[in-house]
C-alpha atoms as a PDB file:
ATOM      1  CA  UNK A   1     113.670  60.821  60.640  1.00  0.00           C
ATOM      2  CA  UNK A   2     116.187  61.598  63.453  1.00  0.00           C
ATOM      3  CA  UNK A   3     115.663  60.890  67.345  1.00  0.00           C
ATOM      4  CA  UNK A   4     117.583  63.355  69.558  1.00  0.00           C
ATOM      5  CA  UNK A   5     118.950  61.603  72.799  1.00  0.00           C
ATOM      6  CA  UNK A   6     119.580  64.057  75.338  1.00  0.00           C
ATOM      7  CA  UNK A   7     122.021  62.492  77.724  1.00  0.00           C
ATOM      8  CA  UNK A   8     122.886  60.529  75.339  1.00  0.00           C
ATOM      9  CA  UNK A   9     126.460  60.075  76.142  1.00  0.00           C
ATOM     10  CA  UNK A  10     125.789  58.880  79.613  1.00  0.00           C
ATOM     11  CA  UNK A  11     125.488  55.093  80.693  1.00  0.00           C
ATOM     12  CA  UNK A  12     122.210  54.902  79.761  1.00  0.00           C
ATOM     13  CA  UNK A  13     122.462  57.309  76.864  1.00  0.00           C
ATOM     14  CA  UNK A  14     124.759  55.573  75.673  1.00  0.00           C
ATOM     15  CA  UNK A  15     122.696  52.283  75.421  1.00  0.00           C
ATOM     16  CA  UNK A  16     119.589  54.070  73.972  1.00  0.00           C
ATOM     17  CA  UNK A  17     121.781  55.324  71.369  1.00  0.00           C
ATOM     18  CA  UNK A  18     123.141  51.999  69.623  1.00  0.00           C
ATOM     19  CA  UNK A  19     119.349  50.648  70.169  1.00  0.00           C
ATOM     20  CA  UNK A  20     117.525  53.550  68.082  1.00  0.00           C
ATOM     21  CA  UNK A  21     120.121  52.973  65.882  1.00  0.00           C
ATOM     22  CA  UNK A  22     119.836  49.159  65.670  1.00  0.00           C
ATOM     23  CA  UNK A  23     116.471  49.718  64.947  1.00  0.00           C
ATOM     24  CA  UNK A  24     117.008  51.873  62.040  1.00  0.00           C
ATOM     25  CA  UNK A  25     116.373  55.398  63.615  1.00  0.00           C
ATOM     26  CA  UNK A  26     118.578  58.574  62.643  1.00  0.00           C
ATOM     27  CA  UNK A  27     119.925  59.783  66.330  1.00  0.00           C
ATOM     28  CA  UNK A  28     121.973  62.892  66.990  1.00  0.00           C
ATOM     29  CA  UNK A  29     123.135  63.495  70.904  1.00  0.00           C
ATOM     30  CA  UNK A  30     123.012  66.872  73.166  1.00  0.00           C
ATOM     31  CA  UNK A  31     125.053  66.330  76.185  1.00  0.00           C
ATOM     32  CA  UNK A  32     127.029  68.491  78.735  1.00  0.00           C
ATOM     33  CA  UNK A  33     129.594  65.645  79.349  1.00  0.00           C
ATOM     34  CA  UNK A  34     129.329  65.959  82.929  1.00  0.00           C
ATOM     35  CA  UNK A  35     128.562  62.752  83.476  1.00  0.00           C
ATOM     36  CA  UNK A  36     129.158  61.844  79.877  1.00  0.00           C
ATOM     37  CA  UNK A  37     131.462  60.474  77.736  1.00  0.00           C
ATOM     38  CA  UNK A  38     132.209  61.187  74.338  1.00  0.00           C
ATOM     39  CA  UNK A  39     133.815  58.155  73.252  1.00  0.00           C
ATOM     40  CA  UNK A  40     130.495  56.379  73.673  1.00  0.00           C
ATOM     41  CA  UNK A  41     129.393  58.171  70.368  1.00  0.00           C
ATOM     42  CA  UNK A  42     128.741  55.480  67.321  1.00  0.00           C
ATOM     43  CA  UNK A  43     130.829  56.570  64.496  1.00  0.00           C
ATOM     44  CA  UNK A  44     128.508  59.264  62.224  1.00  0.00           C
ATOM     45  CA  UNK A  45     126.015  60.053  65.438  1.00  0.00           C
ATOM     46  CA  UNK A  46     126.319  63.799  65.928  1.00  0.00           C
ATOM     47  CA  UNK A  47     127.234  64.883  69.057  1.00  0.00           C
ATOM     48  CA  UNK A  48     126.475  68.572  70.240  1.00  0.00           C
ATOM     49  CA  UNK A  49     128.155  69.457  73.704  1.00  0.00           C
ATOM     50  CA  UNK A  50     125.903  71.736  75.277  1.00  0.00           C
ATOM     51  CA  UNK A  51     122.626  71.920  78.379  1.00  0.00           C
ATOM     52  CA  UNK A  52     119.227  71.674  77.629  1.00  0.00           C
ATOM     53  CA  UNK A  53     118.843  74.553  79.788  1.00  0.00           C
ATOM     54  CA  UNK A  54     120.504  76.545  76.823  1.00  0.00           C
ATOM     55  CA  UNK A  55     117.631  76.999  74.534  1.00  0.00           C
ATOM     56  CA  UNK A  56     119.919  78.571  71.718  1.00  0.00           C
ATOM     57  CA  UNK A  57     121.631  75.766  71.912  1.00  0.00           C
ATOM     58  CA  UNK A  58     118.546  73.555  72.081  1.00  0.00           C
ATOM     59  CA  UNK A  59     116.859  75.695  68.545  1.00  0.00           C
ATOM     60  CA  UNK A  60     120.069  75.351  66.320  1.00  0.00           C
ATOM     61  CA  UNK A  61     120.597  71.571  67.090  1.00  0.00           C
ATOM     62  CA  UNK A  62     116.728  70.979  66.242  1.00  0.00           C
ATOM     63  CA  UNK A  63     116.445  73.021  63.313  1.00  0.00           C
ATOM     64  CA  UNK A  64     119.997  71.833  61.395  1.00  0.00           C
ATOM     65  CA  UNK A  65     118.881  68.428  62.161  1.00  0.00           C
ATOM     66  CA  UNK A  66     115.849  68.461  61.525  1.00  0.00           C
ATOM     67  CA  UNK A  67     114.409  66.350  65.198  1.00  0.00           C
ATOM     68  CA  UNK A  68     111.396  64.715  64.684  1.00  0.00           C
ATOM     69  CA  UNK A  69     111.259  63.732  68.456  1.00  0.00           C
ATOM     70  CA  UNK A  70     112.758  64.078  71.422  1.00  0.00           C
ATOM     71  CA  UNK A  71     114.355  61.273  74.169  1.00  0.00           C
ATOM     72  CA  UNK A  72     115.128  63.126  77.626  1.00  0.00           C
ATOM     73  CA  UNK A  73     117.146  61.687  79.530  1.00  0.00           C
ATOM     74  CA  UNK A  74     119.945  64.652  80.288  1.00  0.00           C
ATOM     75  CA  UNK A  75     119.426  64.983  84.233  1.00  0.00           C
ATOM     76  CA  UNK A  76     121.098  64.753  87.739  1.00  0.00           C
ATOM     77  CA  UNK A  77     119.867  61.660  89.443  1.00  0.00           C
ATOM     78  CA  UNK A  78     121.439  61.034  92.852  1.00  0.00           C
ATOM     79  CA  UNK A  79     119.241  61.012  95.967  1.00  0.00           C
ATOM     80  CA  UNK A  80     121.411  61.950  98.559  1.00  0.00           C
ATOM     81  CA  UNK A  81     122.826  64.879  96.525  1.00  0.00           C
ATOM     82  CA  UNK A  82     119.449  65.839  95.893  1.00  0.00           C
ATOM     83  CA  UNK A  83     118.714  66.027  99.703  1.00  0.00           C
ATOM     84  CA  UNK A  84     121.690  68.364 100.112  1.00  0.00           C
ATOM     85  CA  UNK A  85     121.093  70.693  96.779  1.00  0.00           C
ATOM     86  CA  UNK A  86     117.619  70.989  96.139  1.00  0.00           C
ATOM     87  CA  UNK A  87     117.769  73.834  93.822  1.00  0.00           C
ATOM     88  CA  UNK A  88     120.281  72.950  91.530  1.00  0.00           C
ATOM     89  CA  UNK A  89     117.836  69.371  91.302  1.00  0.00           C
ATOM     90  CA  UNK A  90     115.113  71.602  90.222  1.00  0.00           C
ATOM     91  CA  UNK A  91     116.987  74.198  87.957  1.00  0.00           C
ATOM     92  CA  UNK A  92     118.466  70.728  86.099  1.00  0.00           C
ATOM     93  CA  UNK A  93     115.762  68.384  85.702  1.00  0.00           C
ATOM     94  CA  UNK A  94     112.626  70.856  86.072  1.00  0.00           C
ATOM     95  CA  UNK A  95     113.841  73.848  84.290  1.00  0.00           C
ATOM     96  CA  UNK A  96     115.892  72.203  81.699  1.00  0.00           C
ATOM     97  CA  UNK A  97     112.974  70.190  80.845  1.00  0.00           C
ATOM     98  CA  UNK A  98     110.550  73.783  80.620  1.00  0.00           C
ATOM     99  CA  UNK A  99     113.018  75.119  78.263  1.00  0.00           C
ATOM    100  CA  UNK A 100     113.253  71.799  76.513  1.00  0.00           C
ATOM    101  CA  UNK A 101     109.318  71.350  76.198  1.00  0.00           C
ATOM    102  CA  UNK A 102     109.192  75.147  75.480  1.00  0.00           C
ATOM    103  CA  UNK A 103     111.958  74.855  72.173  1.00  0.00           C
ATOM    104  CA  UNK A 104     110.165  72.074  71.310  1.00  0.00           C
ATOM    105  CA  UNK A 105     106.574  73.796  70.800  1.00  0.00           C
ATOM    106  CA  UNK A 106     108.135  76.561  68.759  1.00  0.00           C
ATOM    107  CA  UNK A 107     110.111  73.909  66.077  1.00  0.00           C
ATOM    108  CA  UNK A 108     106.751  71.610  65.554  1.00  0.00           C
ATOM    109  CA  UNK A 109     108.610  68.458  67.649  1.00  0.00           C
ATOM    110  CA  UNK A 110     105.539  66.760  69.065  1.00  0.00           C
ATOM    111  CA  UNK A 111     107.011  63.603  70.381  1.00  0.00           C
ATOM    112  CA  UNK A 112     108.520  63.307  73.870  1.00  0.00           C
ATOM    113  CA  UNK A 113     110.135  60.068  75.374  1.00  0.00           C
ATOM    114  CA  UNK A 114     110.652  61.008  78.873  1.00  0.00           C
ATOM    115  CA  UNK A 115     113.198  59.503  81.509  1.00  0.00           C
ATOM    116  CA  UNK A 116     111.605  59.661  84.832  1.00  0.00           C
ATOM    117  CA  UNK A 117     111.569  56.879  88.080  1.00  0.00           C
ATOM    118  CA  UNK A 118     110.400  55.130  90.342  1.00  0.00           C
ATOM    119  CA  UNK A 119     111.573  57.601  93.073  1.00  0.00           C
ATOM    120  CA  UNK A 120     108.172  59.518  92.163  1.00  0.00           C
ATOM    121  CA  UNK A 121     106.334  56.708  94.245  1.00  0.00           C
ATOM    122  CA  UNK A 122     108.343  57.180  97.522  1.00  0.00           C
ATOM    123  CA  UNK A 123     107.533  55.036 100.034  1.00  0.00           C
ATOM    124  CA  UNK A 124     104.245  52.933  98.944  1.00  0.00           C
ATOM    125  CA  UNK A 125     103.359  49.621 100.968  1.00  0.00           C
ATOM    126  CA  UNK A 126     102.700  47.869  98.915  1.00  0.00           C
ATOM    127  CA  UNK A 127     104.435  44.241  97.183  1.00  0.00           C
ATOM    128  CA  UNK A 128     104.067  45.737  93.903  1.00  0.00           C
ATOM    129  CA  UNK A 129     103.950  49.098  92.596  1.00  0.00           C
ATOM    130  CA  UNK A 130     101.616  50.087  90.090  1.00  0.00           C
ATOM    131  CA  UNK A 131     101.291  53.272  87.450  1.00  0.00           C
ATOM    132  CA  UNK A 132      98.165  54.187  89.540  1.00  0.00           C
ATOM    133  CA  UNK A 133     100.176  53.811  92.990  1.00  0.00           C
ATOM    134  CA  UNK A 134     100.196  57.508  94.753  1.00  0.00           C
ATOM    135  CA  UNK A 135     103.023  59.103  94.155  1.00  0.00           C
ATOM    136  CA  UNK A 136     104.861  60.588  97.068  1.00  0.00           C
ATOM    137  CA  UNK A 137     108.515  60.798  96.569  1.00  0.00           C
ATOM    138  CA  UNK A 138     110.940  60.709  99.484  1.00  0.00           C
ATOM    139  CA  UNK A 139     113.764  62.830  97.898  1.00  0.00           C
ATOM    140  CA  UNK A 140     113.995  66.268  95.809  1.00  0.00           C
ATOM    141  CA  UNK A 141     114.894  64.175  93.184  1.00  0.00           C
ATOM    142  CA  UNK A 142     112.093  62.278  92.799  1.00  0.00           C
ATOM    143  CA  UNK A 143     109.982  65.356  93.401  1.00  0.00           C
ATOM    144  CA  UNK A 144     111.503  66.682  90.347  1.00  0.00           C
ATOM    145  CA  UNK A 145     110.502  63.506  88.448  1.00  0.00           C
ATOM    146  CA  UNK A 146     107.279  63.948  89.243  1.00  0.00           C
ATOM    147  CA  UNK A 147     107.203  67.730  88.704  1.00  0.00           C
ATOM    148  CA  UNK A 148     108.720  66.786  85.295  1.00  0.00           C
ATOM    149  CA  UNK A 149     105.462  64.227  84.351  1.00  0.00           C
ATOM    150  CA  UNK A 150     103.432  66.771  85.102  1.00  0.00           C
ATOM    151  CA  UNK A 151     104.654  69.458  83.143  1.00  0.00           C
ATOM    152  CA  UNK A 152     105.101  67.302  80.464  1.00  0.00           C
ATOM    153  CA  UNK A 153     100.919  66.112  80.560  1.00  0.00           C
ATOM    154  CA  UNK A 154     100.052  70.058  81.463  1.00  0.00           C
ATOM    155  CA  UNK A 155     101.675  71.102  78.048  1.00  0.00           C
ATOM    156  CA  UNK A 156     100.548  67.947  76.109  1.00  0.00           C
ATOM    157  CA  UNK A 157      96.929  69.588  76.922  1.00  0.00           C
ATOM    158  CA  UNK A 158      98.124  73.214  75.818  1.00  0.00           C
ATOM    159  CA  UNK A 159     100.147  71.916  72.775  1.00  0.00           C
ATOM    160  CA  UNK A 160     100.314  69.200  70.074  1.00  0.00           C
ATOM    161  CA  UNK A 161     102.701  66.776  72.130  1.00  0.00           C
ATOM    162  CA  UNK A 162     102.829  63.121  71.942  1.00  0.00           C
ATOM    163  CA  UNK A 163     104.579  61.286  75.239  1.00  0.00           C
ATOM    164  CA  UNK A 164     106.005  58.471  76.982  1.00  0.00           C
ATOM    165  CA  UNK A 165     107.449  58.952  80.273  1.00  0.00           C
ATOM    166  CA  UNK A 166     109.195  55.588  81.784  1.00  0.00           C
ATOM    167  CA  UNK A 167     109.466  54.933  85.639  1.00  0.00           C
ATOM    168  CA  UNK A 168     112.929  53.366  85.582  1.00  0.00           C
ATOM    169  CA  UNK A 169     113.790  50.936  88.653  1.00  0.00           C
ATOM    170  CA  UNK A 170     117.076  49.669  89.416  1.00  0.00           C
ATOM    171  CA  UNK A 171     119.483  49.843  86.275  1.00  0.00           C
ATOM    172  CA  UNK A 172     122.408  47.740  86.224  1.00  0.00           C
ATOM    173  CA  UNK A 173     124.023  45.976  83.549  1.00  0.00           C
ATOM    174  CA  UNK A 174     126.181  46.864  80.462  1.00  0.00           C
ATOM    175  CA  UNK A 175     125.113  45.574  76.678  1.00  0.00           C
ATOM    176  CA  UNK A 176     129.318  46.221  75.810  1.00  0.00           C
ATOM    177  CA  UNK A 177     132.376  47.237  78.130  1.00  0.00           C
ATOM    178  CA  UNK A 178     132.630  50.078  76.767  1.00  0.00           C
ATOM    179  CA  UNK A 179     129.313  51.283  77.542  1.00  0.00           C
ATOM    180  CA  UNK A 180     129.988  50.242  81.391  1.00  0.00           C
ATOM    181  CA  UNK A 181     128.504  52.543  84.530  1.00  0.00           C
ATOM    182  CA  UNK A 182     131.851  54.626  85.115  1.00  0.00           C
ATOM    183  CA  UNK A 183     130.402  55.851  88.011  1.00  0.00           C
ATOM    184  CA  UNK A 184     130.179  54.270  91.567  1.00  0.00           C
ATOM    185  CA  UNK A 185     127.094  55.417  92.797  1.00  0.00           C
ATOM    186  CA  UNK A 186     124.661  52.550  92.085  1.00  0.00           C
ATOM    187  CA  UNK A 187     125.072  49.467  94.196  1.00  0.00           C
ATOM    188  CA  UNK A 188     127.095  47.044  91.830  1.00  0.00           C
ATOM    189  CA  UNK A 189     129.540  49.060  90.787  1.00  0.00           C
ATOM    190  CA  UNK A 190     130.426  50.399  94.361  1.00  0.00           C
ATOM    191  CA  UNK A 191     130.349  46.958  95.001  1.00  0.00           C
ATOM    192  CA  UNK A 192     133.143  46.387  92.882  1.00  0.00           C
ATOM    193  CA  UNK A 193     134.757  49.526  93.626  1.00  0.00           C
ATOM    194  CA  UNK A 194     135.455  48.042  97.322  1.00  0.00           C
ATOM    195  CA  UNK A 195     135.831  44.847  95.672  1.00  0.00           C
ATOM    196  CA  UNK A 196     139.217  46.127  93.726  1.00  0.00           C
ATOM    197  CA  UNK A 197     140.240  47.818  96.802  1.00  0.00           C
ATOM    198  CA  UNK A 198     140.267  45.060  99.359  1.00  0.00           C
ATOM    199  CA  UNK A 199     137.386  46.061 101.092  1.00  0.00           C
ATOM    200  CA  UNK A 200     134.005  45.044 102.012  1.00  0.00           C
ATOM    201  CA  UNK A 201     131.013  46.360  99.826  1.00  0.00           C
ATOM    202  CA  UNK A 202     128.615  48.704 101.618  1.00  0.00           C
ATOM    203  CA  UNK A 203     125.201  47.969 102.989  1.00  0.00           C
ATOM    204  CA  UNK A 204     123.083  51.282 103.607  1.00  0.00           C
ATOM    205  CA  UNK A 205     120.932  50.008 106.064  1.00  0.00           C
ATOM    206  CA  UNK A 206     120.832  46.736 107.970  1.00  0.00           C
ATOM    207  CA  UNK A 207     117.405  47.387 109.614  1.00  0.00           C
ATOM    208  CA  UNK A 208     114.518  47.850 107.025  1.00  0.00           C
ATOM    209  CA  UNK A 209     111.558  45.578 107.986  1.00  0.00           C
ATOM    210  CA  UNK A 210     112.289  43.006 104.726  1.00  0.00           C
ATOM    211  CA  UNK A 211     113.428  39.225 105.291  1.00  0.00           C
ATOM    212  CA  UNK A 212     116.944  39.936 105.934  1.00  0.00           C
ATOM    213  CA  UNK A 213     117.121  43.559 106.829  1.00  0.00           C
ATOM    214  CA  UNK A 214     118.402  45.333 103.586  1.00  0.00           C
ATOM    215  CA  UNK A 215     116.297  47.120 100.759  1.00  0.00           C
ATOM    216  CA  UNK A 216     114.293  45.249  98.133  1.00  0.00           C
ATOM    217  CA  UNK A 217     114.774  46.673  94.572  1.00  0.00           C
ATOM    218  CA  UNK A 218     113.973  45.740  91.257  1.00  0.00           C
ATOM    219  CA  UNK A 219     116.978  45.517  89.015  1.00  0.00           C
ATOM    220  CA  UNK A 220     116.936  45.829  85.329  1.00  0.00           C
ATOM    221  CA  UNK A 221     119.430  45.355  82.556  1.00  0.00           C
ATOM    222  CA  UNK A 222     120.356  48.576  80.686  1.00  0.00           C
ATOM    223  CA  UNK A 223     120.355  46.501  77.732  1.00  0.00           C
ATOM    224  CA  UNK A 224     116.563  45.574  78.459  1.00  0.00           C
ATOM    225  CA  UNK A 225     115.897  49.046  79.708  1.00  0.00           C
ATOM    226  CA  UNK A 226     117.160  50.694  76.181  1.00  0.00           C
ATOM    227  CA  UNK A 227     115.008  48.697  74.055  1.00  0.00           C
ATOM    228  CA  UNK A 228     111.980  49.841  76.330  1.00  0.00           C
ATOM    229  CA  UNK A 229     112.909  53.363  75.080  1.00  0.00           C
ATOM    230  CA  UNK A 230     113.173  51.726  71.053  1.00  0.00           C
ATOM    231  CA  UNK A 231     109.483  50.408  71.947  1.00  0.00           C
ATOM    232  CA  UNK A 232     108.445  54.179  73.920  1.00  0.00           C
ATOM    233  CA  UNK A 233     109.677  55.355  69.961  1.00  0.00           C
ATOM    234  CA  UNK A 234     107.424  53.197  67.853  1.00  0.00           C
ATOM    235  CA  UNK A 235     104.644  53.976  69.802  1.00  0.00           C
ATOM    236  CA  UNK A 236     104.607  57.692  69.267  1.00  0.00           C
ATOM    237  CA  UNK A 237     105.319  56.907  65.439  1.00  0.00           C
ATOM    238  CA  UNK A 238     102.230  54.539  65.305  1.00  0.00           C
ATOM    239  CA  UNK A 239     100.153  56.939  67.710  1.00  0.00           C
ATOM    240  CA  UNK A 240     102.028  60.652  67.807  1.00  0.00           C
ATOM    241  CA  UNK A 241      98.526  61.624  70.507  1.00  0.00           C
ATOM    242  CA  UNK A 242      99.718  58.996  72.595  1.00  0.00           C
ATOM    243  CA  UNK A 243      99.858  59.889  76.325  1.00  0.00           C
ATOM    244  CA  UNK A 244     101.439  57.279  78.266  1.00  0.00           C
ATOM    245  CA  UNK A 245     103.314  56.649  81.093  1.00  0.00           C
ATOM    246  CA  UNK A 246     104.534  53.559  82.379  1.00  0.00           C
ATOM    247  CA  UNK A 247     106.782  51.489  85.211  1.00  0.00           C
ATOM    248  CA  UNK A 248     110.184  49.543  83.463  1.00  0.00           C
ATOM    249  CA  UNK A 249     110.985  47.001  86.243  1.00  0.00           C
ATOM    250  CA  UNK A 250     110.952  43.019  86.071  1.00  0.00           C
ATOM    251  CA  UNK A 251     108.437  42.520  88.829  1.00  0.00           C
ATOM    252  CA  UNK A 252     111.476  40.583  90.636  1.00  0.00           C
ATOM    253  CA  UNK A 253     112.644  41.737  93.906  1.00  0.00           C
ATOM    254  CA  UNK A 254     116.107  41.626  94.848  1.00  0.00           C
ATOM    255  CA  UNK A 255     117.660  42.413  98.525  1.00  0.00           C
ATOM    256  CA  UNK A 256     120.848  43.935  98.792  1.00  0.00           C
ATOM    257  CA  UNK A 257     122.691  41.086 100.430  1.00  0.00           C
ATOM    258  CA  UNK A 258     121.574  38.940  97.805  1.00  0.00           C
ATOM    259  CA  UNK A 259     122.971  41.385  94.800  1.00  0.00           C
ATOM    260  CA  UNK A 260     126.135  41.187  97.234  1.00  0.00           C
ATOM    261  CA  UNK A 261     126.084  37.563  96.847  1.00  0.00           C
ATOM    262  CA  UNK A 262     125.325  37.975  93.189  1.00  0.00           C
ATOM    263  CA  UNK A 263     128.586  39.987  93.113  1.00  0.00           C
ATOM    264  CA  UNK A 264     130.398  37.213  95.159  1.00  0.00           C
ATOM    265  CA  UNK A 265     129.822  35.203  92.780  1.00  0.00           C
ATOM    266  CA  UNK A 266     130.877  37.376  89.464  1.00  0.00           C
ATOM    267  CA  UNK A 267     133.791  38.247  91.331  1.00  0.00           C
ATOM    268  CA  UNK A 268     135.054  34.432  92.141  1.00  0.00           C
ATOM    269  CA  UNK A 269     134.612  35.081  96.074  1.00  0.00           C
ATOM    270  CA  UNK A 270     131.286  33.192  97.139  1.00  0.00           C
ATOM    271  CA  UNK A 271     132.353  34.336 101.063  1.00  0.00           C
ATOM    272  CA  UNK A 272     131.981  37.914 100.244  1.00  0.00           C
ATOM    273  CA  UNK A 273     129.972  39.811 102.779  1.00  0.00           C
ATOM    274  CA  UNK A 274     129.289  43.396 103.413  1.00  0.00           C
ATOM    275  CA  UNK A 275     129.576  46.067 105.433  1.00  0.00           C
ATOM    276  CA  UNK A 276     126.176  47.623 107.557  1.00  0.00           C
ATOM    277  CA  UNK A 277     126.551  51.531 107.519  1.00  0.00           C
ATOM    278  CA  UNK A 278     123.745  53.849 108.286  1.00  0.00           C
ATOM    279  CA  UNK A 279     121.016  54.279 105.926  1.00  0.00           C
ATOM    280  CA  UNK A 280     121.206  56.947 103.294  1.00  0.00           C
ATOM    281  CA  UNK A 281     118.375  59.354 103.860  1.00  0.00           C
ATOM    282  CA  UNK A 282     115.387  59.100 101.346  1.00  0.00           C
ATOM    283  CA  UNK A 283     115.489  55.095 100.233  1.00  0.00           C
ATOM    284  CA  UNK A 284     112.490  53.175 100.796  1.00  0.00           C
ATOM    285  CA  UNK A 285     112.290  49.832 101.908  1.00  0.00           C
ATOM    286  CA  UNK A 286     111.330  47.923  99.541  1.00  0.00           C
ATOM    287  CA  UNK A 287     110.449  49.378  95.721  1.00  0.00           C
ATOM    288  CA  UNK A 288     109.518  46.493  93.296  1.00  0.00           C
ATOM    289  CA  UNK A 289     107.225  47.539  89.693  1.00  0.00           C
ATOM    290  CA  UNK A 290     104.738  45.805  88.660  1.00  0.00           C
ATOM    291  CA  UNK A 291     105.078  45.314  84.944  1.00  0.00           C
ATOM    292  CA  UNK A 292     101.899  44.808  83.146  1.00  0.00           C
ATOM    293  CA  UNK A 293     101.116  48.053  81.834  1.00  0.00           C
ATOM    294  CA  UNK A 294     104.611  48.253  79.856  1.00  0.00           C
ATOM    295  CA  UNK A 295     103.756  45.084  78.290  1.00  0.00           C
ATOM    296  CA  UNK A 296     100.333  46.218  77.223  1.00  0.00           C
ATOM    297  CA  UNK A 297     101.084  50.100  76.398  1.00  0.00           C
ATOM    298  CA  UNK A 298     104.502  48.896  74.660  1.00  0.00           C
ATOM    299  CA  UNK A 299     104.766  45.614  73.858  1.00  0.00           C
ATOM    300  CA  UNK A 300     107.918  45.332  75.979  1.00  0.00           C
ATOM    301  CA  UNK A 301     109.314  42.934  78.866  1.00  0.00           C
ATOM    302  CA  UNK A 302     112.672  42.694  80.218  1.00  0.00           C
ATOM    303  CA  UNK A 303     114.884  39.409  78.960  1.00  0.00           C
ATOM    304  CA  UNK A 304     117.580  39.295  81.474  1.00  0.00           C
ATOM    305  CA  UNK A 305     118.120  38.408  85.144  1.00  0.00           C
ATOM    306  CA  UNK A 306     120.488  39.260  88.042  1.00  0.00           C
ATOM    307  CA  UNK A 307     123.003  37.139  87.176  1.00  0.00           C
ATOM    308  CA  UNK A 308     123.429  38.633  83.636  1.00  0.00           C
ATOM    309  CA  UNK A 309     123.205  42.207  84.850  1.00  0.00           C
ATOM    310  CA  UNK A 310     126.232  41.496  87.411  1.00  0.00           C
ATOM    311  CA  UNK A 311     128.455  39.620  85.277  1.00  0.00           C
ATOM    312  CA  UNK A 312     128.173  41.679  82.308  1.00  0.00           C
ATOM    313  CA  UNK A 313     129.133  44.528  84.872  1.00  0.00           C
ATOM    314  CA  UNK A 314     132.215  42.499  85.915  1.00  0.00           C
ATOM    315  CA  UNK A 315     133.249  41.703  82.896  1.00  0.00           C
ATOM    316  CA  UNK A 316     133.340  45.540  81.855  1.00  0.00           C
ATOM    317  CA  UNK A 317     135.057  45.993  84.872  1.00  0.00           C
ATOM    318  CA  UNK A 318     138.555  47.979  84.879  1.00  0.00           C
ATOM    319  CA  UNK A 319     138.607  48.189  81.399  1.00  0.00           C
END
């Protein structure tokens, strides 16, 4: 029975990957490469280079081999780039995942494991964000998260369609160097970007009204975050009706001086400060999950802390 991982080259593709795997599931990979990398391919995991907006593409990798279900995660994800293109937000993550849902239908594949986040929920005050939290989003990106759940539950009424979407918080984290964040637009490895360079990290924001002026997140190993999407899995194949949809967070808030700190301490330099710089448009104060639904729904909780996500980062670091 074999998984396809859309995405599935990327940093957290990548992770999913080795965990459906671990867990005995056959896994084959559609990505663009545009953020991925091939070389994060297992040996034998077959890896077609092509968009989910392609649906020819999308019907021949299906039907040759033979995709019981479906893990989205194939997307563009940044917030400020989503402020500045809008469209090309929605033609990636809301039409790809129409044509996905749509080449689904007509093969029979009735089990969806969706990548979504906790951008849908915007700006909530509240300590601890829950599933039933409005939703709001701040950005075009998490607009088209949101958008995306919705389509996905409108054509789970129309259609046979089994789902799990998954509100991801703050990834960080590597399971294996080689699977490492290449990219330096989350907040450790920019970190360590200016790190390498000399230079102070970067603080967005200085101001926000939390204890020491910088944004609260909740931070989650990619290692943890993968074997959320194993559990998402063994809940459709015990329940294909299921229709669930559920926060992946630690319930731990984390400022970013004190993941600054954390990095301090990775890097050997427990004097490292940052740098205040204006705030990026569309971040929220403070955005912390709370975790009991996962637990119930799934059976799942996260294992590791701060201090494991950054070091295991560090370590990868460079190499």
């Amino acid at each position: 029975m074999t998984w396809l991982v859309t995405g599935g080259a990327g940093y957290i593709g990548g992770h999913v990957v080795r965990a459906l795997i671990a867990d005995g599931h056959g896994v084959a990979v559609l990505d663009d490469l545009s953020t991925g990398h091939k070389e994060r391919m297992p040996d034998g995991v077959p890896l077609i280079v092509g968009s989910v907006l392609d649906g020819d593409v999308l019907d021949a990798t299906i039907r040759e081999h033979d995709i019981h279900g479906v893990v989205h995660l194939a997307g563009k994800k940044q917030v400020a780039q989503s402020v500045a293109e809008p469209l090309f937000y929605f033609r990636e993550n809301v039409e790809g995942l129409r044509v996905l849902l749509e080449t689904m239908g007509a093969n029979g594949v009735g089990s969806l494991v969706f990548s979504s986040s906790a951008a849908v929920y915007g700006m909530p005050d509240v300590d601890y964000i829950t599933e039933d939290t409005p939703c709001a989003p701040l950005s075009p990106y998490g607009l088209t998260k949101l958008v995306g759940e919705q389509l996905i539950a409108a054509t789970a009424a129309a259609q046979p369609l089994g789902y799990v979407s998954i509100r991801y918080f703050n990834v960080a984290g590597t399971a294996s160097p080689d699977l490492a964040d290449r990219g330096a637009a989350n907040l450790i490895p920019m970190a360590f970007e200016r790190v390498a360079a000399g230079r102070a990290p970067r603080i967005f924001g200085g101001d926000y009204p939390t204890p020491d002026g910088t944004c609260i997140r909740d931070y989650l190993h990619v290692a943890d975050l993968a074997d959320a999407h194993v559990a998402a899995v063994r809940r459709l194949l015990a329940d294909p009706a299921a229709a669930v949809t559920v926060n992946a967070g630690r319930g731990v808030g984390v400022s970013v001086r004190e993941i600054i700190d954390a990095v301090g301490a990775a890097v050997g330099d427990p004097h490292l400060t940052g740098v205040v710089e204006p705030r990026r448009p569309g971040d929220p104060p403070r955005s912390v999950a709370a975790a009991d639904r996962i637990r119930a729904e799934l059976g799942w909780s996260a294992r590791f802390g701060v201090r494991e996500m950054v070091e295991s980062a560090w370590e990868a670091w460079g190499r």
